[in-house]
N, C-alpha and C. Protein backbone atom coordinates (compact mmCIF):
# COMPACT_ATOMS: atom_id res chain seq x y z
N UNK A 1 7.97 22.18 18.61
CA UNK A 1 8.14 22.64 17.25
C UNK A 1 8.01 21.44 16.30
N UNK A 2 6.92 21.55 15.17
CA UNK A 2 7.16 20.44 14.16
C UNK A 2 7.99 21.08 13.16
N UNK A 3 8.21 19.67 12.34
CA UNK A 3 8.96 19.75 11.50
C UNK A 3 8.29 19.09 9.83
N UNK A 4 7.48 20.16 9.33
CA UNK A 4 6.76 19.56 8.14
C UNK A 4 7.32 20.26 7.21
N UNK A 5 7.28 19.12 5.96
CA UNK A 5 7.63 20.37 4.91
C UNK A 5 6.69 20.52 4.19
N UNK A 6 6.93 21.83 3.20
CA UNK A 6 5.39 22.17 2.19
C UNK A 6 4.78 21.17 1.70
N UNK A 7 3.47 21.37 1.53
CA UNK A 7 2.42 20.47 0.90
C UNK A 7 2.85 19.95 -0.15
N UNK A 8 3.67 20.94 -1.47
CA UNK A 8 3.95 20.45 -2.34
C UNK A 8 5.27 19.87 -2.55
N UNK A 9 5.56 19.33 -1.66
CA UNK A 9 6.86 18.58 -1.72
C UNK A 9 6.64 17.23 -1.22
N UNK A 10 7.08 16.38 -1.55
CA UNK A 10 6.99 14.85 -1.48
C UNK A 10 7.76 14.75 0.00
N UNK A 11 7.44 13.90 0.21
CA UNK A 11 8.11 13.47 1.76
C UNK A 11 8.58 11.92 1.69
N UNK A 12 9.40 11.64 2.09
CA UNK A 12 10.11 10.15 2.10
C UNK A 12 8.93 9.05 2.67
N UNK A 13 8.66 8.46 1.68
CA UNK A 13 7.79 7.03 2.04
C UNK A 13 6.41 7.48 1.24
N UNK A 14 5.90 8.54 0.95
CA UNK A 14 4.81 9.05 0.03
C UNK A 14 4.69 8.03 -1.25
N UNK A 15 5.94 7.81 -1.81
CA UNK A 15 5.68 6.78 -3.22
C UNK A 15 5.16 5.90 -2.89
N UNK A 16 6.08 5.39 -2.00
CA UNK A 16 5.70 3.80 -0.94
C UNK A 16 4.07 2.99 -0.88
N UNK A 17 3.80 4.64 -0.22
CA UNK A 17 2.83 4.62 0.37
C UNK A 17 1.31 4.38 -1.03
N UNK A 18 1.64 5.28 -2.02
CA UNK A 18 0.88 5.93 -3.36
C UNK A 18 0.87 4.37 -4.06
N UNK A 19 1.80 3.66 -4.50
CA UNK A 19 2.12 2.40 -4.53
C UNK A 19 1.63 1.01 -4.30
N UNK A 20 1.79 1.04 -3.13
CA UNK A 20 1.23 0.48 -2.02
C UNK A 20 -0.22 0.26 -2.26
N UNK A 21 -1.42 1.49 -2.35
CA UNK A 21 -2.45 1.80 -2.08
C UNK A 21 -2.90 0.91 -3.73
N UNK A 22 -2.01 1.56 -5.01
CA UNK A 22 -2.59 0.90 -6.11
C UNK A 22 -2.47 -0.43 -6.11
N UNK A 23 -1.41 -1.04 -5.27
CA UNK A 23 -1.16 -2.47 -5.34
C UNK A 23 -2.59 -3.16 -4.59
N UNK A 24 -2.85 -2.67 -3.89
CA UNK A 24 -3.70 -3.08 -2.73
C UNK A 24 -5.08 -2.91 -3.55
N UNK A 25 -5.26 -2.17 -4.67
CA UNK A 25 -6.92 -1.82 -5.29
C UNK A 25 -6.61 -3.09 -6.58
N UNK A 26 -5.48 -3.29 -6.78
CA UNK A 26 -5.31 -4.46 -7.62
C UNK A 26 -6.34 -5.50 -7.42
N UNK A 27 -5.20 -5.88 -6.19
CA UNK A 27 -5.42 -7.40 -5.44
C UNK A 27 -6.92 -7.43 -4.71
N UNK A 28 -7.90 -6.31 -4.46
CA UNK A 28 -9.02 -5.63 -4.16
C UNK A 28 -9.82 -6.15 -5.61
N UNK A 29 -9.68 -6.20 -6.34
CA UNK A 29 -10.10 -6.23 -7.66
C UNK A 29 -10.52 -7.52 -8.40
N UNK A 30 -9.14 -8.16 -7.87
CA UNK A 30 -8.58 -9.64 -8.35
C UNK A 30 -9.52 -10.63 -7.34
N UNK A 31 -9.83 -9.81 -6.17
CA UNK A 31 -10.59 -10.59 -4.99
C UNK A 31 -11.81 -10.45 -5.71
N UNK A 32 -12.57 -9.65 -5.96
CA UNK A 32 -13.53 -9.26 -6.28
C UNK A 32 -14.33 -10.21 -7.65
N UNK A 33 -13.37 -10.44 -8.53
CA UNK A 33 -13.39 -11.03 -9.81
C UNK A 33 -13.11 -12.36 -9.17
N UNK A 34 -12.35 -13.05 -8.99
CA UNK A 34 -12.16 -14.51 -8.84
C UNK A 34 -13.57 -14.85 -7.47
N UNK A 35 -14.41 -14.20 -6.75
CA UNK A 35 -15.55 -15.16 -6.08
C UNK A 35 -16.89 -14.44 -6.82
N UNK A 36 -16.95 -13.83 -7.57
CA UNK A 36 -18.15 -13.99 -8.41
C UNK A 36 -18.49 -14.88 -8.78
N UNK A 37 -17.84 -15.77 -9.82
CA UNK A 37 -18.09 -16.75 -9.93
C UNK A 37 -18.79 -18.24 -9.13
N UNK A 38 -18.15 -18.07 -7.86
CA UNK A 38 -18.83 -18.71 -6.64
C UNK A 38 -19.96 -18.40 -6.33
N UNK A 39 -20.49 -17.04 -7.13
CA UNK A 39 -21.49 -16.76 -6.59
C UNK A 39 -22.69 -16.62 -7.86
N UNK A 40 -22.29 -16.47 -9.18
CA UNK A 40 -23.12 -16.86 -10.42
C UNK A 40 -23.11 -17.75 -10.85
N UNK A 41 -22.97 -18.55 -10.21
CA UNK A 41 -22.72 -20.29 -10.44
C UNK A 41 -22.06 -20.40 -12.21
N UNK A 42 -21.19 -20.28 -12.18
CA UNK A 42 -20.04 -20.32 -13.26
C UNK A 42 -18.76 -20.99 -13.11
N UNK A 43 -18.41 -21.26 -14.22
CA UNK A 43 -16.83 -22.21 -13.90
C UNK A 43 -15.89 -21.10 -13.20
N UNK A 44 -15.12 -21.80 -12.21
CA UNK A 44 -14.05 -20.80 -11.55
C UNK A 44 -12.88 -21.00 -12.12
N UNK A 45 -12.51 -19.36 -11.57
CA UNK A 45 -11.21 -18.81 -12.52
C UNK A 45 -9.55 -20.29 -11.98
N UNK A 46 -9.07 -20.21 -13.03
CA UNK A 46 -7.48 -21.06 -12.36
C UNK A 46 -6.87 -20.40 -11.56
N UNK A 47 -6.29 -21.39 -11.04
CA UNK A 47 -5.40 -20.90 -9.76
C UNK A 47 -4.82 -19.93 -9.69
N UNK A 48 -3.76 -19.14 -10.79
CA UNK A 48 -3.04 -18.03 -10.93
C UNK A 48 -3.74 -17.16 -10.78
N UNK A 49 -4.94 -17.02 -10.72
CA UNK A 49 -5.87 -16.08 -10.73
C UNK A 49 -6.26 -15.66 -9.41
N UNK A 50 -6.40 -16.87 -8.55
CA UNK A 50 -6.40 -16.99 -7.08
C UNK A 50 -4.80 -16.48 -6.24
N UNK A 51 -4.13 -16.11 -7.41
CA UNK A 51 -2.51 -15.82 -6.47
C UNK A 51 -2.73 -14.85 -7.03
N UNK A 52 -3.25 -13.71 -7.53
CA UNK A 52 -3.18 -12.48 -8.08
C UNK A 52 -4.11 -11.66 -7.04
N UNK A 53 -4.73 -12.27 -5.86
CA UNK A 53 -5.99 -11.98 -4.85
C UNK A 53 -4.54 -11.62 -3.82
N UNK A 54 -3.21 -12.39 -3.47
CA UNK A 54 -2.38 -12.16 -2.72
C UNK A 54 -1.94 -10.87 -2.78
N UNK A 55 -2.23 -9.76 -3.91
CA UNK A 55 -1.79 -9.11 -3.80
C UNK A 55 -2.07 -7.61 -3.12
N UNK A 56 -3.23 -8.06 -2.54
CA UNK A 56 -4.03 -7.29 -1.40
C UNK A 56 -3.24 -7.13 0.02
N UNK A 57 -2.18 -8.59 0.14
CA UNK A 57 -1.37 -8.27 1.47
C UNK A 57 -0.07 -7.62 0.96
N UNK A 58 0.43 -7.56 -0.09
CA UNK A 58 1.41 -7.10 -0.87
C UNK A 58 1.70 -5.89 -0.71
N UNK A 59 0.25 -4.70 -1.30
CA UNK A 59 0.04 -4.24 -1.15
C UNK A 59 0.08 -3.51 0.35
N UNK A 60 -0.62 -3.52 1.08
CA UNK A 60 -0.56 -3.58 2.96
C UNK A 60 0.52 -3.50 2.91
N UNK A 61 1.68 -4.68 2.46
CA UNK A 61 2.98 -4.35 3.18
C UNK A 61 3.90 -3.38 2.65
N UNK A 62 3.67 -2.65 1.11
CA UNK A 62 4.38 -2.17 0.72
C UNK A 62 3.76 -0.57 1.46
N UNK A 63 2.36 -0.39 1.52
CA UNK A 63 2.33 1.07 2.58
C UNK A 63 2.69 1.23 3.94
N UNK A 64 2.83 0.01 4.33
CA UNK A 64 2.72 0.09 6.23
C UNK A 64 4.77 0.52 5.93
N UNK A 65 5.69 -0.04 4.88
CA UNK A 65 6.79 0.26 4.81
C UNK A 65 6.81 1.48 4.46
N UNK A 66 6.08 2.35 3.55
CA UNK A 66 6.10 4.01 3.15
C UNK A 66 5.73 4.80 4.61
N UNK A 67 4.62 4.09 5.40
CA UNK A 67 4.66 4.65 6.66
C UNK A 67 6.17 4.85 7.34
N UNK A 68 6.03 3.38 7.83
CA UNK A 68 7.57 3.52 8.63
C UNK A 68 8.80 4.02 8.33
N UNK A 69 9.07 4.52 6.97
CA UNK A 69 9.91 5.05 6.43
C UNK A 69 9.72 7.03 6.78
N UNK A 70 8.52 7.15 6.74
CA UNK A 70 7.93 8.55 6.90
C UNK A 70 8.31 8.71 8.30
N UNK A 71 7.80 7.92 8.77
CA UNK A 71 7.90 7.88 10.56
C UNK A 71 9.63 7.97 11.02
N UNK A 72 10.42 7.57 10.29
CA UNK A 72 11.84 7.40 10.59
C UNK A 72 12.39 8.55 10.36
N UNK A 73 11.65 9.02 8.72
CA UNK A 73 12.41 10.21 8.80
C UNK A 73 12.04 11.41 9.46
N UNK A 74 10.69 12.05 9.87
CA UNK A 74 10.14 12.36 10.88
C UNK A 74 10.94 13.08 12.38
N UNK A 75 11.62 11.58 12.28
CA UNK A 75 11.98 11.51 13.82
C UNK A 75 13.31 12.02 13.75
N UNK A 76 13.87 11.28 12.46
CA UNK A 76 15.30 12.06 12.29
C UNK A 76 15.40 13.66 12.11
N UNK A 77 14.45 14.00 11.75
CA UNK A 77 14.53 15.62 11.51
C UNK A 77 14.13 16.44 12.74
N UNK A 78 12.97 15.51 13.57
CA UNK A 78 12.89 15.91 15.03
C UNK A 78 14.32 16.14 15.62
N UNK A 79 14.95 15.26 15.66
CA UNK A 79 16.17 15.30 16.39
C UNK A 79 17.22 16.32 15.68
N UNK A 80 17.91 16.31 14.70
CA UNK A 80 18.26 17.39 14.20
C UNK A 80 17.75 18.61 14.01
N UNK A 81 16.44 18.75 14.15
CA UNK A 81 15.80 20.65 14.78
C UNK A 81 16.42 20.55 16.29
N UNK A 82 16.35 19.14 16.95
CA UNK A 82 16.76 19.76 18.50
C UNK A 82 18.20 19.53 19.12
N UNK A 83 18.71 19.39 18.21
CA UNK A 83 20.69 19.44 17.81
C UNK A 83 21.14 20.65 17.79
C-alpha cells in the first residue's frame, strides 16, 4: 500500500526542492555570464562575480535536502499506515 497524497497538496521538502532548482538556474546563469568573456576576448568579470557561479552547488544542496526530507517523511507515513 502507498501512501501519496493528492496532487494538489504540497508534500514536505517540495519548497526545498522548487528552491533549490531556482538557486541552481541562478548559479547556471552566473556560470554562463562570467566565461563568455574568456571566450569574446573581453575584460573578465571580478571575483565576486566568480563566487556568485558557487551557487550552482548551493543550489544541489539545497534540493538533494528537499529530497531527503520527502524521503523521511515518506517513510514515516509508511510506517504509521503499518502501525
Amino acid at each position: 500500500m502507498t501512501v501519496t497524497p493528492p496532487d494538489d497538496e504540497a508534500r514536505p521538502g517540495d519548497t526545498l526542492v522548487k528552491a533549490g532548482g531556482i538557486v541552481f538556474i541562478v548559479g547556471a546563469a552566473a556560470t554562463l555570464a562570467t566565461m563568455a568573456p574568456l571566450f569574446l576576448d573581453v575584460d573578465p568579470f571580478p571575483s565576486y562575480a566568480w563566487a556568485v557561479c558557487m551557487l550552482m552547488g548551493v543550489g544541489f544542496a539545497i534540493s538533494a535536502a528537499g529530497v531527503l526530507r520527502s524521503a523521511a517523511a515518506q517513510r514515516r507515513a509508511a510506517r504509521a499506515s503499518q502501525a
